[in-house]
Protein backbone atom coordinates (compact mmCIF):
# COMPACT_ATOMS: atom_id res chain seq x y z
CA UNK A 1 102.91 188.76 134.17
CA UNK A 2 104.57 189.81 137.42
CA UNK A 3 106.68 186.99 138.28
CA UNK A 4 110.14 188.34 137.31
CA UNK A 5 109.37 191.59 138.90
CA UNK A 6 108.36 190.20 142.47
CA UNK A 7 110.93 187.73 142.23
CA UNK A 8 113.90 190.33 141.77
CA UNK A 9 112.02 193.02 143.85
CA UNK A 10 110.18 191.42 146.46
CA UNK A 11 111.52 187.88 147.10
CA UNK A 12 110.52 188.03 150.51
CA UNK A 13 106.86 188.23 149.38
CA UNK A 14 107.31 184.69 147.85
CA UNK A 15 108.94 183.12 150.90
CA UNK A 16 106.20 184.33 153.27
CA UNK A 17 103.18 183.33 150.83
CA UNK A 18 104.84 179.99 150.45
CA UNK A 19 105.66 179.42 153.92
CA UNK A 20 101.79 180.32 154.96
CA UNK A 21 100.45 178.01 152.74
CA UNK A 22 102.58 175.04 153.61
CA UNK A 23 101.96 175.69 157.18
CA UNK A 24 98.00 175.61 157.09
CA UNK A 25 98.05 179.02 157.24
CA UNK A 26 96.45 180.06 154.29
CA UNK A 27 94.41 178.31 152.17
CA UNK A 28 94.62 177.95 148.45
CA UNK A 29 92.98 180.37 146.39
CA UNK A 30 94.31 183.42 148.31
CA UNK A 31 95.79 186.41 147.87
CA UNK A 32 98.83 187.58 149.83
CA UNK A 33 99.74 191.15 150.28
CA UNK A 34 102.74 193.21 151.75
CA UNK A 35 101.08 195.69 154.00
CA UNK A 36 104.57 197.08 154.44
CA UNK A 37 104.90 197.64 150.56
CA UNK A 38 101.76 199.18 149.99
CA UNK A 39 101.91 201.31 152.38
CA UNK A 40 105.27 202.58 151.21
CA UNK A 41 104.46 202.61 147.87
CA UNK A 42 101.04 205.23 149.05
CA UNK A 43 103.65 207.51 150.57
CA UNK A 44 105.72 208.05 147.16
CA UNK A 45 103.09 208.11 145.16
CA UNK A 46 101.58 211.14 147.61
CA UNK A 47 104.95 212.76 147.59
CA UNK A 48 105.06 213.09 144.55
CA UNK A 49 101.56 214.15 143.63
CA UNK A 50 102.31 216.86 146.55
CA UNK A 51 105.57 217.81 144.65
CA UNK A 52 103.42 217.98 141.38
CA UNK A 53 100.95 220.15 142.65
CA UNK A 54 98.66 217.03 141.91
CA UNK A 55 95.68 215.52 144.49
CA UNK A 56 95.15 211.46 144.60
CA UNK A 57 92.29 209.53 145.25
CA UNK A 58 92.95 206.35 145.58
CA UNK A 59 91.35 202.89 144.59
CA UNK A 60 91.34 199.62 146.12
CA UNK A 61 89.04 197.49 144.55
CA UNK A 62 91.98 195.73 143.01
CA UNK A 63 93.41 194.13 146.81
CA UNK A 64 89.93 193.54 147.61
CA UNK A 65 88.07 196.35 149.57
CA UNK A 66 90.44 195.21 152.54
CA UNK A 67 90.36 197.31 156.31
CA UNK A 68 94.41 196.94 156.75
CA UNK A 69 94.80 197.96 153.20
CA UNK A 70 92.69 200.82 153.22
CA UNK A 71 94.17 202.38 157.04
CA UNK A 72 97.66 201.61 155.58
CA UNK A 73 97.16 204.20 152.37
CA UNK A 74 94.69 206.43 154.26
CA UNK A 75 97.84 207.51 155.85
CA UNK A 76 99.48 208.99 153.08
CA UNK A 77 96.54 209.35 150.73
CA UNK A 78 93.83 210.72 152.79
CA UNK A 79 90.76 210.81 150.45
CA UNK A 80 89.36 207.59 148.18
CA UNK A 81 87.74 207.37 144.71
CA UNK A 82 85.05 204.38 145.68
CA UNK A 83 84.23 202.28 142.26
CA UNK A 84 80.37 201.56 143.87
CA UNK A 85 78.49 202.30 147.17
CA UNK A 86 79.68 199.18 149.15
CA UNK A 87 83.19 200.03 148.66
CA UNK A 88 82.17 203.62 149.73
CA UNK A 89 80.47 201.91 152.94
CA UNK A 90 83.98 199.99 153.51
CA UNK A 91 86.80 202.68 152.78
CA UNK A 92 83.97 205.18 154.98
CA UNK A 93 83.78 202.72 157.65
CA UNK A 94 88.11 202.71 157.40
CA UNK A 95 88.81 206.30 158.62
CA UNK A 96 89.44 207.13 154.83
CA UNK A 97 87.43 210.41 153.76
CA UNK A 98 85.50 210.27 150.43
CA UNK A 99 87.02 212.05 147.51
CA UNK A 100 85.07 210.93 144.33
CA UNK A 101 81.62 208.94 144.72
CA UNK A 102 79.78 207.79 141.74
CA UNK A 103 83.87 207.12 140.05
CA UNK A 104 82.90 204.01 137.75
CA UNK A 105 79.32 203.26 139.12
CA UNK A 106 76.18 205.83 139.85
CA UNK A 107 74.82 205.53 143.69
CA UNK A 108 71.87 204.69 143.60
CA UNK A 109 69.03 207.39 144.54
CA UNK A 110 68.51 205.97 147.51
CA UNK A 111 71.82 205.84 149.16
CA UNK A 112 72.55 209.33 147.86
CA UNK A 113 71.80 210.90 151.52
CA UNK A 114 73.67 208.68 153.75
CA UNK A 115 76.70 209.17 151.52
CA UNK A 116 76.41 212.62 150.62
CA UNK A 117 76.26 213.38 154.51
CA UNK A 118 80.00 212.11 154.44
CA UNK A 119 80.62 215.36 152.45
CA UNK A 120 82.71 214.50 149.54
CA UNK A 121 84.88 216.55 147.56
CA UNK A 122 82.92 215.20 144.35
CA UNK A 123 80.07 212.96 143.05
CA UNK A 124 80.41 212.09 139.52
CA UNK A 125 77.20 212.09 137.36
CA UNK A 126 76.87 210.21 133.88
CA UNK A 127 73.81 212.05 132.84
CA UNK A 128 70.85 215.29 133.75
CA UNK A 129 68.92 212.38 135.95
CA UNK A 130 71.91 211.66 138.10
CA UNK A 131 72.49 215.51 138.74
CA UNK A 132 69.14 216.18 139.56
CA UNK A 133 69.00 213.25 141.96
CA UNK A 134 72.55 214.71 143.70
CA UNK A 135 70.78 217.79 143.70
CA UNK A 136 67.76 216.85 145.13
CA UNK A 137 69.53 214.83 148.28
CA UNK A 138 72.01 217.88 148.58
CA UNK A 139 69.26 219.82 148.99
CA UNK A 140 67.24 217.80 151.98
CA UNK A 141 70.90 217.95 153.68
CA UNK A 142 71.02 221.86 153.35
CA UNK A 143 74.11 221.49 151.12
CA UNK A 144 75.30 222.27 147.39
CA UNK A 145 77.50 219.57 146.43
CA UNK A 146 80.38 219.59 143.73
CA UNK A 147 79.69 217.23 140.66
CA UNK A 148 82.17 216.21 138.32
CA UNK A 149 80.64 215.63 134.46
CA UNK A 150 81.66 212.35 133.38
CA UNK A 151 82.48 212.75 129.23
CA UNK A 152 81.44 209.90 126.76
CA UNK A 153 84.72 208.37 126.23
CA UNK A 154 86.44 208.93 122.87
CA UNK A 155 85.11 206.67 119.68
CA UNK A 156 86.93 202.75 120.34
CA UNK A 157 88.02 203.93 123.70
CA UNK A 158 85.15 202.72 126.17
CA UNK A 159 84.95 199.01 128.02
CA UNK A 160 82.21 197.42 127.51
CA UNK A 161 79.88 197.63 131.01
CA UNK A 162 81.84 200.93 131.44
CA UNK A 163 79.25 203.01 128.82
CA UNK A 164 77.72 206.16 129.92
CA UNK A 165 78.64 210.30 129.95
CA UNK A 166 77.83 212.86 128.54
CA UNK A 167 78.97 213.58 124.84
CA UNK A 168 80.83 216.48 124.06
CA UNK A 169 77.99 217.87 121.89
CA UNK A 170 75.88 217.27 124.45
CA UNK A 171 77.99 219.37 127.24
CA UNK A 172 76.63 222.90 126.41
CA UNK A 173 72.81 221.80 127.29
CA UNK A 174 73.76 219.80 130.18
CA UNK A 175 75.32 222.47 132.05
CA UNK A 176 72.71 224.74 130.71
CA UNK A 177 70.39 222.64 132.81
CA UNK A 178 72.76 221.66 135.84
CA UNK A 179 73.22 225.29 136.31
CA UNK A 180 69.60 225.68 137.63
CA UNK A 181 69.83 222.42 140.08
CA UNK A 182 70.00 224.25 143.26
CA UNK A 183 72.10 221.73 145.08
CA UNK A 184 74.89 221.03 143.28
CA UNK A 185 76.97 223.49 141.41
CA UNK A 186 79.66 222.26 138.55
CA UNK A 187 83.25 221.34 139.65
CA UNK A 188 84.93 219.62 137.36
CA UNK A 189 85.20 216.94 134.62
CA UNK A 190 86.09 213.24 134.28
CA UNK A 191 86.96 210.40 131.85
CA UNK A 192 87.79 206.65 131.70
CA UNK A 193 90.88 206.11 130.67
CA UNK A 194 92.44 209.28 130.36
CA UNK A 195 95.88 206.96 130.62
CA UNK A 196 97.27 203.76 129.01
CA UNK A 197 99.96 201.58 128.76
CA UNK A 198 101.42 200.42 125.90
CA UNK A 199 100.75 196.77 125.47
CA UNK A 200 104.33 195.69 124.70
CA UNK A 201 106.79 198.26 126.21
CA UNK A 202 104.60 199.00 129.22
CA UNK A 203 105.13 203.00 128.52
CA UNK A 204 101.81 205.29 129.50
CA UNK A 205 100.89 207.25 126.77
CA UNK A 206 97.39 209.50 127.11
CA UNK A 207 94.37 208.52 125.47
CA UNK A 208 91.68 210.67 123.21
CA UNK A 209 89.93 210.99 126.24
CA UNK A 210 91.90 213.48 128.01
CA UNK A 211 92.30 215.70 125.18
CA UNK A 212 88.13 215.53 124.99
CA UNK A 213 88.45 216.47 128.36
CA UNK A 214 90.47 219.73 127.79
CA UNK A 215 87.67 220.59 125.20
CA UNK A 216 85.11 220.18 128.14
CA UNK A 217 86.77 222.23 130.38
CA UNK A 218 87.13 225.42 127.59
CA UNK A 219 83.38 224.50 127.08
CA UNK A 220 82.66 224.77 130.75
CA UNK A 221 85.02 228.07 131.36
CA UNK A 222 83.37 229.78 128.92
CA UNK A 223 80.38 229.46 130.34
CA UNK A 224 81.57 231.13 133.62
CA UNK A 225 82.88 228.13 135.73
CA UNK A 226 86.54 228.17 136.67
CA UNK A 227 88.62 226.42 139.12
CA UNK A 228 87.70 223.49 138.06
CA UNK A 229 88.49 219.82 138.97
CA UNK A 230 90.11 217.51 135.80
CA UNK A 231 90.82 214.14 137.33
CA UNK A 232 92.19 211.82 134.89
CA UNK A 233 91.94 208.12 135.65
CA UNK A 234 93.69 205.38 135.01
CA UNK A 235 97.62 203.70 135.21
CA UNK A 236 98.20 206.64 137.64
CA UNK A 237 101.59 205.90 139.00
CA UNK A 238 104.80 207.53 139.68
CA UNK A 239 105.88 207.18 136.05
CA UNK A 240 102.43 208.70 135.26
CA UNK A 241 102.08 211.58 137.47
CA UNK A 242 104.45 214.17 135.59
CA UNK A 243 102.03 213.19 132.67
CA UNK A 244 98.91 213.81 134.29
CA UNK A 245 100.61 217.54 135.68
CA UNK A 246 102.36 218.18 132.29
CA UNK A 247 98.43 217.56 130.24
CA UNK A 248 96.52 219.50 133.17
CA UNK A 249 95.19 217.38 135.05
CA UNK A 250 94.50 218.30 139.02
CA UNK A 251 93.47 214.65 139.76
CA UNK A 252 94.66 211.56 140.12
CA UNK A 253 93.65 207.56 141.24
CA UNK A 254 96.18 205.20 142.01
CA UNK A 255 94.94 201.60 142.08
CA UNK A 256 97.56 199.42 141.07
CA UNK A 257 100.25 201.48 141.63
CA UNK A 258 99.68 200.88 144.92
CA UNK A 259 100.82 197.15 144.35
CA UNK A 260 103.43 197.86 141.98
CA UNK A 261 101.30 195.97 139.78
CA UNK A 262 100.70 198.54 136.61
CA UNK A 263 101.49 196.86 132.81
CA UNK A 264 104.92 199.15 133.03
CA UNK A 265 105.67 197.13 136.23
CA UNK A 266 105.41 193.95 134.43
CA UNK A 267 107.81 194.73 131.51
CA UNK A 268 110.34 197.46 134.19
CA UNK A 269 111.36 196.29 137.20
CA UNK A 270 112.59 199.06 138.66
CA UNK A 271 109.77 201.41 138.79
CA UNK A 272 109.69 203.11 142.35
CA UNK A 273 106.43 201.25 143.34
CA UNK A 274 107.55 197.84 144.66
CA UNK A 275 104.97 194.58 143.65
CA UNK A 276 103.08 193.92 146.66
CA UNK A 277 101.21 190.83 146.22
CA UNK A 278 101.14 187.01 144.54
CA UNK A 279 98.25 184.49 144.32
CA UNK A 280 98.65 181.01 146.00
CA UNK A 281 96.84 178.11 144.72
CA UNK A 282 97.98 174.51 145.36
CA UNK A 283 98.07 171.10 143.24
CA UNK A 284 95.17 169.90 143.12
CA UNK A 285 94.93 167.01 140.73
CA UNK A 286 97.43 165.65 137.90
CA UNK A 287 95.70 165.02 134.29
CA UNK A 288 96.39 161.32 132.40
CA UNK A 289 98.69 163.51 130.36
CA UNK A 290 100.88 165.01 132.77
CA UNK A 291 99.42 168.69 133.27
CA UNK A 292 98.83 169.53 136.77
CA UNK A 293 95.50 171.21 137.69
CA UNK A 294 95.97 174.00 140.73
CA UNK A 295 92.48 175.42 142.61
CA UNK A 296 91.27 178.82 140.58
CA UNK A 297 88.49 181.09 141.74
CA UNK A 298 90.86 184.17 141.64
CA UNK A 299 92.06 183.52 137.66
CA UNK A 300 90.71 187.61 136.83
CA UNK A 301 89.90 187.43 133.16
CA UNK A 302 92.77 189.96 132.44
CA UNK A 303 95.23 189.18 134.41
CA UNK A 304 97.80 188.10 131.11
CA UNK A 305 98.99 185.24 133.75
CA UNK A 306 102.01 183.63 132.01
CA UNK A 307 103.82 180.94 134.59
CA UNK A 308 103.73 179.66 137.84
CA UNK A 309 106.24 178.83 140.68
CA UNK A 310 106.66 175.35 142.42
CA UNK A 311 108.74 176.70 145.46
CA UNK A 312 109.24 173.04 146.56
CA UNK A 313 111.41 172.32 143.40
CA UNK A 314 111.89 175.77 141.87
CA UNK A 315 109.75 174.99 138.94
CA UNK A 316 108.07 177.13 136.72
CA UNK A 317 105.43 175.84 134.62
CA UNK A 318 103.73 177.31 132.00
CA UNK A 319 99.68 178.90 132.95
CA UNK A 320 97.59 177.20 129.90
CA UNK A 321 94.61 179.90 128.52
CA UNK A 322 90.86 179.46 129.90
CA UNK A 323 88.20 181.16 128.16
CA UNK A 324 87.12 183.72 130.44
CA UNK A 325 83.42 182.42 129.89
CA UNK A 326 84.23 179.70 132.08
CA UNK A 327 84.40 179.40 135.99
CA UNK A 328 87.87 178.97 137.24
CA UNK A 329 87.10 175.50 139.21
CA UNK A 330 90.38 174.83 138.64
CA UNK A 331 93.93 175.92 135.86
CA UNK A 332 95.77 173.80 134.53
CA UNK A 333 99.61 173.94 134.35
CA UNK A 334 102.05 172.76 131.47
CA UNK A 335 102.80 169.36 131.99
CA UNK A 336 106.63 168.97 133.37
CA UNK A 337 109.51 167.44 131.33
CA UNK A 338 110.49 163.74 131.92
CA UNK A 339 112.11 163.24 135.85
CA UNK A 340 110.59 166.91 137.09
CA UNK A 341 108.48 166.18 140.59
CA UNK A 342 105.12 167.53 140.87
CA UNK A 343 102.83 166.88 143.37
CA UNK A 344 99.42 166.82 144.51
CA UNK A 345 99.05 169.73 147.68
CA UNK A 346 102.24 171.80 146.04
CA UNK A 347 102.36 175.48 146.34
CA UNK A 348 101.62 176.94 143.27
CA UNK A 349 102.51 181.15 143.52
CA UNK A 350 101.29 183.47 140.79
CA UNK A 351 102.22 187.19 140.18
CA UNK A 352 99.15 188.91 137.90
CA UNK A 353 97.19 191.47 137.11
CA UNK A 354 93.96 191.05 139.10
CA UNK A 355 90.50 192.73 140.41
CA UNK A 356 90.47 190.92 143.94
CA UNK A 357 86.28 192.68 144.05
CA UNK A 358 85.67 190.48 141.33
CA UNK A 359 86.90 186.95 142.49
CA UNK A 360 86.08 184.23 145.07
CA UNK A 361 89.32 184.84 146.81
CA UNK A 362 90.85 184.84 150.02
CA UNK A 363 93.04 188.01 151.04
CA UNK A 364 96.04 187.22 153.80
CA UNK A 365 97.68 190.43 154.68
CA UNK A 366 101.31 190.28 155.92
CA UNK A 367 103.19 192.78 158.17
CA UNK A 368 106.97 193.14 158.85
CA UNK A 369 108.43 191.69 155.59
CA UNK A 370 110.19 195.02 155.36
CA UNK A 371 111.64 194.35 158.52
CA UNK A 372 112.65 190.64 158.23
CA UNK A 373 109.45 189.81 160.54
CA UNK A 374 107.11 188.60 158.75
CA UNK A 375 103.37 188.06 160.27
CA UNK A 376 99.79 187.27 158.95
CA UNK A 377 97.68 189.99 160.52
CA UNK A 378 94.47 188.96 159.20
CA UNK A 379 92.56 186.97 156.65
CA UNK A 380 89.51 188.25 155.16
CA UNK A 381 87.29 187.67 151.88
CA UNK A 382 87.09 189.71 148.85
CA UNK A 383 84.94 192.13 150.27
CA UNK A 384 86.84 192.99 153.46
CA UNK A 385 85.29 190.35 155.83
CA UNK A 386 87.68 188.94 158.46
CA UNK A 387 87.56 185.64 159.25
């Protein structure tokens, strides 16, 4: 998906990734990612948002909840929207300061004090039982915490494991009822995806959901709450942000921006945001037929992977589907023409979409490829674990 762009944008990227992994450094099954590039990419994206009149939180549970990556945004994006408590625990742990808890998953009751004591800006709540829970830990802290209501997403618009909010029918009563919680007091709305991308050109275009939004916030204003908080998820990015400030919002969270790594990166190479990270995997086995088999366990589900580079030849083979019900044990490659070498223990290097939270995989983080000194400052697992 993101071949092209890395290779005309980042070719230094693919040298280093290749290099570690035919040196022992890295093992299959790893991501690599340009510290350098991510953090440069954090500081346009928060110059811009500044020039917008716009605040970030940002998201990194697509490089893998990752210390280096986290420090290395932190500095130009202070405040994080965590997707579920451990990545809360992790970006907490970082130095980053918590912007939006409860983003994509609810914390659970029981780790509402510890996180509310971090004091962040908001909690989101998908229903009256959330907000009461919020309310009740605010209130053992001697706090009122902000909440933003998270809307039912538009009819068609919602991913499945993603269902939850309040309806827009519904909004009236609920603040009716959050308005006598004691320990939390109404800041804002939110809804998933406020933004998308246009399958084939790439272009963001805003969803039903932000317009159902706009319809929360009259319902909320004229109920006597103003000032209040519209963040507006999803494909934030430098070619999003004038969006997001032209349609209202006051919030973004930049995920994949961060990697250059949104579906208008795929199809635009020039976007501001340079691509930030490939996937190595190595030849593992040849089939009878011809069609070479590399090591999976980072193959995300939606990544719309399309080819893969041999650096020892220069080949690119095609990436044949897997049906996302299966483990990635291994992928298997298009077999190569008549006379083209492939080998078992090649480098295979990938440029995709992924979720690193959601694989098996290994995360090497480089420094100094924007210099021309390249170094592996760490390898970790998914979850932010150095080895």
């Amino acid at each position: 998906m993101f071949l092209d762009t890395v290779l005309t944008r980042n070719p230094d990227l693919v040298n280093a990734a290749s290099r570690l992994h035919q040196e022992g450094e890295i093992p299959p099954d790893t991501y690599v990612m340009d510290l350098d590039a991510i953090g440069s990419n954090a500081a346009l994206l928060a110059a811009e948002a500044e020039r917008l009149g716009l605040t970030l939180w940002f998201v990194v549970k697509q490089v893998g909840r990752n210390p280096e990556l986290i420090e290395a945004v932190a500095r130009h994006i202070p405040k994080f929207a965590a997707i579920d408590p451990p990545e809360a625990r992790l970006l907490h742990a970082s130095g980053a300061r918590a912007g939006n808890l409860g983003h994509l998953v609810q914390i659970p009751g029981r780790a509402l004090e510890e996180m509310l004591a971090w004091r962040p800006e908001a909690v989101t709540v998908f229903d009256l039982a959330n907000a009461r829970a919020v309310s009740a830990a605010a209130q053992r802290l001697g706090m009122v915490q902000g909440i933003l209501i998270r809307l039912e997403g538009a009819e068609g618009s919602v991913y499945p494991g993603q269902e939850g909010g309040v309806p827009l029918t519904g909004l009236d009563a609920f603040a009716a009822e959050a308005e006598r919680l004691p320990g939390v007091r109404i800041a804002g709305v939110t809804a998933f995806p406020c933004v998308l991308c246009d399958p084939v050109t790439g272009q963001p275009r805003p969803t039903a959901n932000l317009e159902l939004a706009h319809a929360a916030l009259d319902t909320l204003r004229a109920r006597g709450h103003h000032a209040l908080k519209l963040s507006a998820p999803s494909a934030t990015s430098m070619a999003t942000l004038p969006l997001l400030a032209e349609h209202g919002a006051t919030h973004g969270e930049p995920g994949h921006a961060l990697t250059g790594t949104t579906p208008l990166h795929a199809v635009d190479p020039h976007q501001p945001e340079r691509p930030a990270y490939v996937y190595v995997s190595e030849v593992a086995h040849t089939l009878a037929d011809g069609r070479p088999a590399v090591y999976g366990g980072g193959f995300y589900a939606r990544a719309a992977v399309k080819d893969a580079l041999l650096p020892r030849t220069g080949l690119r083979l095609p990436v044949q589907d897997a049906p996302a019900a299966n483990i990635d044990y291994y992928r298997l490659l298009g077999a190569p023409a008549g006379g083209q070498d492939v080998r078992t223990g090649d480098t295979a290097l990938f440029a995709f979409r992924t979720q690193v939270f959601v694989t098996r995989s290994n995360v090497a983080v480089v420094a100094g490829l924007s210099s021309g000194r390249p170094r592996l400052t760490g390898l970790y697992d998914p979850l932010g674990r150095r080895y």
